[in-house]
Protein backbone atom coordinates (compact mmCIF):
# COMPACT_ATOMS: atom_id res chain seq x y z
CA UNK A 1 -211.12 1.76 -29.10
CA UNK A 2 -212.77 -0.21 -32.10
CA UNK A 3 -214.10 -2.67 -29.42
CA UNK A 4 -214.69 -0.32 -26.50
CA UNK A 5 -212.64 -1.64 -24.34
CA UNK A 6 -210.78 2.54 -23.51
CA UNK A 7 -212.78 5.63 -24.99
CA UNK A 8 -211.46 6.33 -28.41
CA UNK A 9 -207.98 7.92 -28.43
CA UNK A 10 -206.28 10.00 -30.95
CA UNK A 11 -202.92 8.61 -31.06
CA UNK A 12 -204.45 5.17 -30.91
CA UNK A 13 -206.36 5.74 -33.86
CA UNK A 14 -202.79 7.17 -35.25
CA UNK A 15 -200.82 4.38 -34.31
CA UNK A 16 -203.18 1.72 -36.06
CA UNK A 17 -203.08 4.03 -39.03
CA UNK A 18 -199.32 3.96 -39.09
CA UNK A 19 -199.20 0.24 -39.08
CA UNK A 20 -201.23 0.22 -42.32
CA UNK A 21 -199.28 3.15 -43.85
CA UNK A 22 -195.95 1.13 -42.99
CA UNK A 23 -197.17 -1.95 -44.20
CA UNK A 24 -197.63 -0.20 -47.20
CA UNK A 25 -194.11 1.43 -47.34
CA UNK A 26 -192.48 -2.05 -46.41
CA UNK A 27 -194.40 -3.44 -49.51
CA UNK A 28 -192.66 -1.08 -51.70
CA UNK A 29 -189.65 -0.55 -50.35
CA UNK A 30 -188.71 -3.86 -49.12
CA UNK A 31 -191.08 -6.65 -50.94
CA UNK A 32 -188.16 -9.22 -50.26
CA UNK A 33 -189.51 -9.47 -46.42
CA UNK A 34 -193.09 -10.20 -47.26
CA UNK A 35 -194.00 -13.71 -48.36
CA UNK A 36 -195.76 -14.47 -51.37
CA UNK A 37 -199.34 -16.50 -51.57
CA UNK A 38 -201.81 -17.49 -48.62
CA UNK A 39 -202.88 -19.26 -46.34
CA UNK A 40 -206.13 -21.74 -45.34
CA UNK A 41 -209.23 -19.53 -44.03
CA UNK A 42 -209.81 -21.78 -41.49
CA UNK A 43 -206.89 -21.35 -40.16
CA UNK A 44 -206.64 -17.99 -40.20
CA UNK A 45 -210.00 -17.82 -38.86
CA UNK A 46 -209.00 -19.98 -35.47
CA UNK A 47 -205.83 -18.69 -34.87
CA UNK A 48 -207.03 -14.91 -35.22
CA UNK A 49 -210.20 -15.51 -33.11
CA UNK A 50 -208.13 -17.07 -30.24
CA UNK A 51 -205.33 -14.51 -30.82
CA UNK A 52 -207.87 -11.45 -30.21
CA UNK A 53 -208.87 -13.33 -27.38
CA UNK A 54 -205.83 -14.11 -25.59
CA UNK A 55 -204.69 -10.29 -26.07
CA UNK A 56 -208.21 -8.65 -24.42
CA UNK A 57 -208.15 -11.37 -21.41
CA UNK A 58 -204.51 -11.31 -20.88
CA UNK A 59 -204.20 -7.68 -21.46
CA UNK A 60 -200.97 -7.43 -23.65
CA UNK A 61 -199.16 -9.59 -26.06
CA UNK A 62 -195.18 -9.73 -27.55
CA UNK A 63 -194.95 -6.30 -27.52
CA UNK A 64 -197.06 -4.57 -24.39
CA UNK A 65 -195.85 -7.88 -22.21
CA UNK A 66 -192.63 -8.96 -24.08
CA UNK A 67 -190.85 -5.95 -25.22
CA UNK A 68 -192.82 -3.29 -22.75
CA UNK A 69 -193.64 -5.19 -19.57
CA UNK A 70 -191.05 -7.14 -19.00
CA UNK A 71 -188.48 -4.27 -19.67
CA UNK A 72 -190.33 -2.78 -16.67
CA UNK A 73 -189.85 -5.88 -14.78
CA UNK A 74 -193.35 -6.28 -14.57
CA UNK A 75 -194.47 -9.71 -12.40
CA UNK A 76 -197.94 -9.54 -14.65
CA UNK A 77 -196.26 -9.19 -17.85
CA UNK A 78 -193.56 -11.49 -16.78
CA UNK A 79 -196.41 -14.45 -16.10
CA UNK A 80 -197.92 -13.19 -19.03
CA UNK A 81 -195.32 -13.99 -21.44
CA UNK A 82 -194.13 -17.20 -19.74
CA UNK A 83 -197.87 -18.29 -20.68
CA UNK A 84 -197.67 -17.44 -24.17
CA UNK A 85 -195.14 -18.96 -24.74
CA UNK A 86 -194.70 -21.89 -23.19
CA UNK A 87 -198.43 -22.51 -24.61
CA UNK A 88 -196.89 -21.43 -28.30
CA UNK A 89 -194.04 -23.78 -28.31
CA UNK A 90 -195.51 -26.61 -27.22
CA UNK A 91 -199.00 -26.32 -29.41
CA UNK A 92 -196.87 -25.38 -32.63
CA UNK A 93 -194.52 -28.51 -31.33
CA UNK A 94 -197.67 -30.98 -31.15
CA UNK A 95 -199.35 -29.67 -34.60
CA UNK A 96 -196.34 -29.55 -36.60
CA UNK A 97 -197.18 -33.18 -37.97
CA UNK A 98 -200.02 -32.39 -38.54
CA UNK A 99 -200.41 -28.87 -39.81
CA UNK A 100 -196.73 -28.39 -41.19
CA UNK A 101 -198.65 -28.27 -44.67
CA UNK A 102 -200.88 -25.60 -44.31
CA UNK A 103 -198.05 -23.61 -42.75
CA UNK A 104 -196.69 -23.45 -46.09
CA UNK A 105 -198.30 -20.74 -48.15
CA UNK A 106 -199.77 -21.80 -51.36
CA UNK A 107 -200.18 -19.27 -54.71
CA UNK A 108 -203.50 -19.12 -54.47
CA UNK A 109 -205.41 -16.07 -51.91
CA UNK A 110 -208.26 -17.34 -49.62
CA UNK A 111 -211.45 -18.16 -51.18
CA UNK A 112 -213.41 -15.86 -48.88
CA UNK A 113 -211.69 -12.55 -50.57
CA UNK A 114 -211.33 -14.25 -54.20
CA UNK A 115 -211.95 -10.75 -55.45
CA UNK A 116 -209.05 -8.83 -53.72
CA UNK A 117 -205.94 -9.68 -55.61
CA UNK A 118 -204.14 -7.15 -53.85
CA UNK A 119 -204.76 -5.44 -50.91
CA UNK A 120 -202.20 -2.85 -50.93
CA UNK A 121 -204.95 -0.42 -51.76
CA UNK A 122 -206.65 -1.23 -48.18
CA UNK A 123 -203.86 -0.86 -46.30
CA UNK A 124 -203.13 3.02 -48.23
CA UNK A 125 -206.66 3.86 -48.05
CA UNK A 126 -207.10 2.50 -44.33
CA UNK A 127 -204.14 4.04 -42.94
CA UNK A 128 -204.66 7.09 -44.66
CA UNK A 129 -208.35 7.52 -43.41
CA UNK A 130 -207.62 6.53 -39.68
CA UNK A 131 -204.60 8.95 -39.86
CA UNK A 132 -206.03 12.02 -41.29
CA UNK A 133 -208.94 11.49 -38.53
CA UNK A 134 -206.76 11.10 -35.75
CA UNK A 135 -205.09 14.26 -36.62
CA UNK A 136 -208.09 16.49 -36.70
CA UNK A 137 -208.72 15.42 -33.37
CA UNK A 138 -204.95 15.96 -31.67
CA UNK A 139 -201.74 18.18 -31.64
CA UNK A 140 -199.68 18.30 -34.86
CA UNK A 141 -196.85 17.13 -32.70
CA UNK A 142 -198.47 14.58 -30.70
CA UNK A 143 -199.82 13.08 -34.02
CA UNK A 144 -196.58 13.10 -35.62
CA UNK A 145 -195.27 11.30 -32.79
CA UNK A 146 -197.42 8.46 -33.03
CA UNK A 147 -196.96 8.09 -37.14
CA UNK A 148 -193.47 8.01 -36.19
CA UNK A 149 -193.26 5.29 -33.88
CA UNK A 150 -195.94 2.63 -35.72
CA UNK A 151 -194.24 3.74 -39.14
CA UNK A 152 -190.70 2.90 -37.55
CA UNK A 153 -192.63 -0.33 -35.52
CA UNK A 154 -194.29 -1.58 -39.13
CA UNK A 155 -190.24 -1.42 -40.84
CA UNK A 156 -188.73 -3.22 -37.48
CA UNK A 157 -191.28 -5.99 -38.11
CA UNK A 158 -190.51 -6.19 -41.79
CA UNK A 159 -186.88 -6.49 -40.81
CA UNK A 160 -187.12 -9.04 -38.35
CA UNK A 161 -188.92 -11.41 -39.91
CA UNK A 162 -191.95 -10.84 -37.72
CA UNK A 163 -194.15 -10.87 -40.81
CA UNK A 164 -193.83 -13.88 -42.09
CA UNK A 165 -195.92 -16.69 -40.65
CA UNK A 166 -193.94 -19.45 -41.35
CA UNK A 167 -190.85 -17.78 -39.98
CA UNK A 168 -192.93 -17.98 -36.73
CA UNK A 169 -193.52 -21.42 -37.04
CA UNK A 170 -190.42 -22.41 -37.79
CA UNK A 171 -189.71 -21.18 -34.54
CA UNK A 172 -192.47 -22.23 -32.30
CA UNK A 173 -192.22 -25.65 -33.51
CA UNK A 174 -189.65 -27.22 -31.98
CA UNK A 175 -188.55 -30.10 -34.43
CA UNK A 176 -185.15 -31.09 -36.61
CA UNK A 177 -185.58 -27.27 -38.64
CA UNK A 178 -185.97 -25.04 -35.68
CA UNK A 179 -185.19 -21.59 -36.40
CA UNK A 180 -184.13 -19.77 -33.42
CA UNK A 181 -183.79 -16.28 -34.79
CA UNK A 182 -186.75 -14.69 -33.61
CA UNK A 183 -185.34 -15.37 -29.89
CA UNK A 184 -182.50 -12.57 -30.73
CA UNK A 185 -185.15 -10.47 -32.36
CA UNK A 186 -186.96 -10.36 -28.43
CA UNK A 187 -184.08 -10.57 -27.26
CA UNK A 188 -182.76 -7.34 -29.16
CA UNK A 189 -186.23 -5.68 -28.92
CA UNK A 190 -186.28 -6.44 -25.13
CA UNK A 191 -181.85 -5.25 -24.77
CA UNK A 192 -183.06 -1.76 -26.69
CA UNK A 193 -185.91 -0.88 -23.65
CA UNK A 194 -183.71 -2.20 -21.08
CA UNK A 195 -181.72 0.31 -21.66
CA UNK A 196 -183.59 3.03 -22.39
CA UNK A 197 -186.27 2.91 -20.18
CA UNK A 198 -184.27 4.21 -16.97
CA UNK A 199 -183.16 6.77 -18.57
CA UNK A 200 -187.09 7.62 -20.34
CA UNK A 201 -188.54 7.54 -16.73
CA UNK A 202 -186.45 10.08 -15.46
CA UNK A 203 -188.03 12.68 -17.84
CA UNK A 204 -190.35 14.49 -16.50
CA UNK A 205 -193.33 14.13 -19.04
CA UNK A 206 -193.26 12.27 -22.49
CA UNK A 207 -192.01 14.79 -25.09
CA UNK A 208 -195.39 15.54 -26.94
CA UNK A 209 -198.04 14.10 -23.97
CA UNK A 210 -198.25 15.66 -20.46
CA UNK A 211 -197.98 12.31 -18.74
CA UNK A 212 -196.76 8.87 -18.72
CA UNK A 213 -199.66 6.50 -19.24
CA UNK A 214 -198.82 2.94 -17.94
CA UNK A 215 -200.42 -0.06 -16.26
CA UNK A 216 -201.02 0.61 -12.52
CA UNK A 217 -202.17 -2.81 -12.00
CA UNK A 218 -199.51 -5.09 -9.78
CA UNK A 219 -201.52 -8.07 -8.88
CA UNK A 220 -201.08 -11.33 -10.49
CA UNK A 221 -204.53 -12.82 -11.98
CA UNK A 222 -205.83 -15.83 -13.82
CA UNK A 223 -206.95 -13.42 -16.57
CA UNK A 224 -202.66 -13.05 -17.23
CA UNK A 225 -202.64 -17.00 -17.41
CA UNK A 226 -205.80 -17.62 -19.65
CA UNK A 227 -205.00 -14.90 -21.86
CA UNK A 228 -201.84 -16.62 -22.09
CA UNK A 229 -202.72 -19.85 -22.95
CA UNK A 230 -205.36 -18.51 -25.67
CA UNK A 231 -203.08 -16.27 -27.00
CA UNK A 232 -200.12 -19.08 -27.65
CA UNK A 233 -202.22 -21.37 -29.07
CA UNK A 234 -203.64 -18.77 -31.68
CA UNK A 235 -200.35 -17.79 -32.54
CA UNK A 236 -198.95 -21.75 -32.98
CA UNK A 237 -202.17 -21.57 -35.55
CA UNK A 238 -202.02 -18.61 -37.49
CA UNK A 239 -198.48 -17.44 -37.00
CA UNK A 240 -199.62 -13.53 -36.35
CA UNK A 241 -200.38 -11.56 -33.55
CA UNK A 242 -201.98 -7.95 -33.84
CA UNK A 243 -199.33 -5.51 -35.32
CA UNK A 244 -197.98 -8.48 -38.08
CA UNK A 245 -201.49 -8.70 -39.31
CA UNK A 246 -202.36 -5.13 -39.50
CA UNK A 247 -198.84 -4.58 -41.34
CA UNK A 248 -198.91 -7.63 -43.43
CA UNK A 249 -202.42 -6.64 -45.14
CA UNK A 250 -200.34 -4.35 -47.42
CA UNK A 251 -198.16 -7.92 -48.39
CA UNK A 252 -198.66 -10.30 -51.15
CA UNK A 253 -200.48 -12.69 -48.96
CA UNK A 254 -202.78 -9.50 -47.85
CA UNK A 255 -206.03 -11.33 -48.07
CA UNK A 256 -204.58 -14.13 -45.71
CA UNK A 257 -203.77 -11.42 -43.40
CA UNK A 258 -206.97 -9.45 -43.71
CA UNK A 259 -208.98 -12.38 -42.61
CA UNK A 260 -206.58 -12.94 -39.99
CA UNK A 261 -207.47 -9.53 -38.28
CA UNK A 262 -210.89 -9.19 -38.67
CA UNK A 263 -210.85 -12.88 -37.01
CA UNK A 264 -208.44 -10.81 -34.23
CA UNK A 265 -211.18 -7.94 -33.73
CA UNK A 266 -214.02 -10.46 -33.74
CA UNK A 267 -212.05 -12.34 -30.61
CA UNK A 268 -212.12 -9.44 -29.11
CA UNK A 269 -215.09 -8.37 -29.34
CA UNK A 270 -216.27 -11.12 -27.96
CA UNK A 271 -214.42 -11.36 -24.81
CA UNK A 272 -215.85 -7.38 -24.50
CA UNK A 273 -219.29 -8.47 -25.34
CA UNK A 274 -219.13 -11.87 -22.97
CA UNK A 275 -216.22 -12.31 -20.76
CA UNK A 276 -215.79 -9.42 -19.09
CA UNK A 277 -219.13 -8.69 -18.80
CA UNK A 278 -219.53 -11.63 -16.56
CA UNK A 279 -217.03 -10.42 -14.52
């Protein structure tokens, strides 16, 4: 919705809200999963622009392919992810001697937010905003659905380790200190909808929206493979994609991850504004 690529959408505007309201809650609750200190704005920078990028061309990312598509065994999502990848492993691979440095977070915050020594406030006030909006504009039930499922999404990130950006790396990078424990997080994620998607799809409706909204697209495109490759490499850089750096603006290293997504909405603005508007 914020770069008009769909009409605006209550629960999206929800869900997004959630995300900041459950950063906020893993910051308090469970500070242990957040890493402390920042990261280069450069790199942030890069690896958000590409990031936003990859997502709008390739329509998805570790979630809406990973978790979503490929538990619908979904040929697009399944190219999709095998593009991101690939591309992530070996880019993370090939930098790692050069970059493993600035994939260490230092004490210091970016110097392009030296005044925000905590964003926790943006993350309450953002997610508050962009959640009290969304419900004057839906069903009580249909709202509290959606807080419900990015809340739960923002603690199951926190949790897995998908907010820290050098836990990423450590795992992308495929060198003597691999860390392979994100593959059982996917893994896990991907196990859960497995399961429960048969049985979801034989309800009749979703229990607070009158319909099912998925993909109808079937057709394999370029767009899944470029978006791919874009995507991976932005994630070897920056060690985020989308719902990490909306959560992890509420984290110690808030400022790094602030940058991060308005670098993410920027890339995608500017495949809206560009790309597809050659097409």
């Amino acid at each position: 919705s914020l770069t008009k690529q769909k009409s605006s959408d209550a629960l999206h505007i929800i869900y997004v809200g959630g995300l900041f309201l459950g950063g906020a809650g893993v910051r308090i609750l469970m500070p242990s999963v957040l890493e402390k200190g920042g990261y280069g704005s450069l790199m942030l920078i890069a690896g958000g622009v590409l990031t936003g990028m990859g997502t709008t061309i390739g329509h998805g990312c570790t979630s809406g392919h990973g978790l979503c598509g490929l538990a619908r065994f979904s040929k697009r999502s399944l190219l999709g992810v095998a593009s991101f990848f690939s591309t992530g492993l070996l880019t993370a691979t090939a930098l790692h001697p050069f970059f493993h440095k600035d994939w260490i977070p230092t004490p210091t915050q970016p110097s392009l937010v030296p005044m925000l020594h905590d964003t926790l406030p943006v993350s309450v006030i953002l997610g508050s905003f962009l959640t009290l909006y969304g419900y004057t504009q839906t069903e009580i039930t249909r709202g509290l659905a959606a807080s419900f499922c990015s809340i739960l999404f923002a603690f199951g990130l926190g949790i897995s380790g998908m907010l820290q950006p050098t836990k990423i790396h450590g795992f992308l990078a495929l060198t003597s200190g691999w860390d392979p424990s994100l593959a059982f997080v996917m893994a896990g994620g991907l196990l859960t909808n497995l399961i429960l998607w048969p049985v979801i799809t034989k309800w009749a409706q979703p229990v607070t929206c009158p319909m099912f909204d998925l993909p109808m697209k079937t057709e394999l495109e370029g767009d899944l493979v470029v978006g791919g490759v874009l995507f991976g490499i932005g994630w070897a850089i920056g060690g985020l994609c989308p719902g990490p750096g909306m959560v992890g603006i509420a984290g110690p290293y808030g400022s790094s991850a602030l940058i991060w997504t308005a670098a993410c909405i920027l890339g995608q603005q500017l495949v809206v504004s560009f790309w597809k508007k050659s097409k």
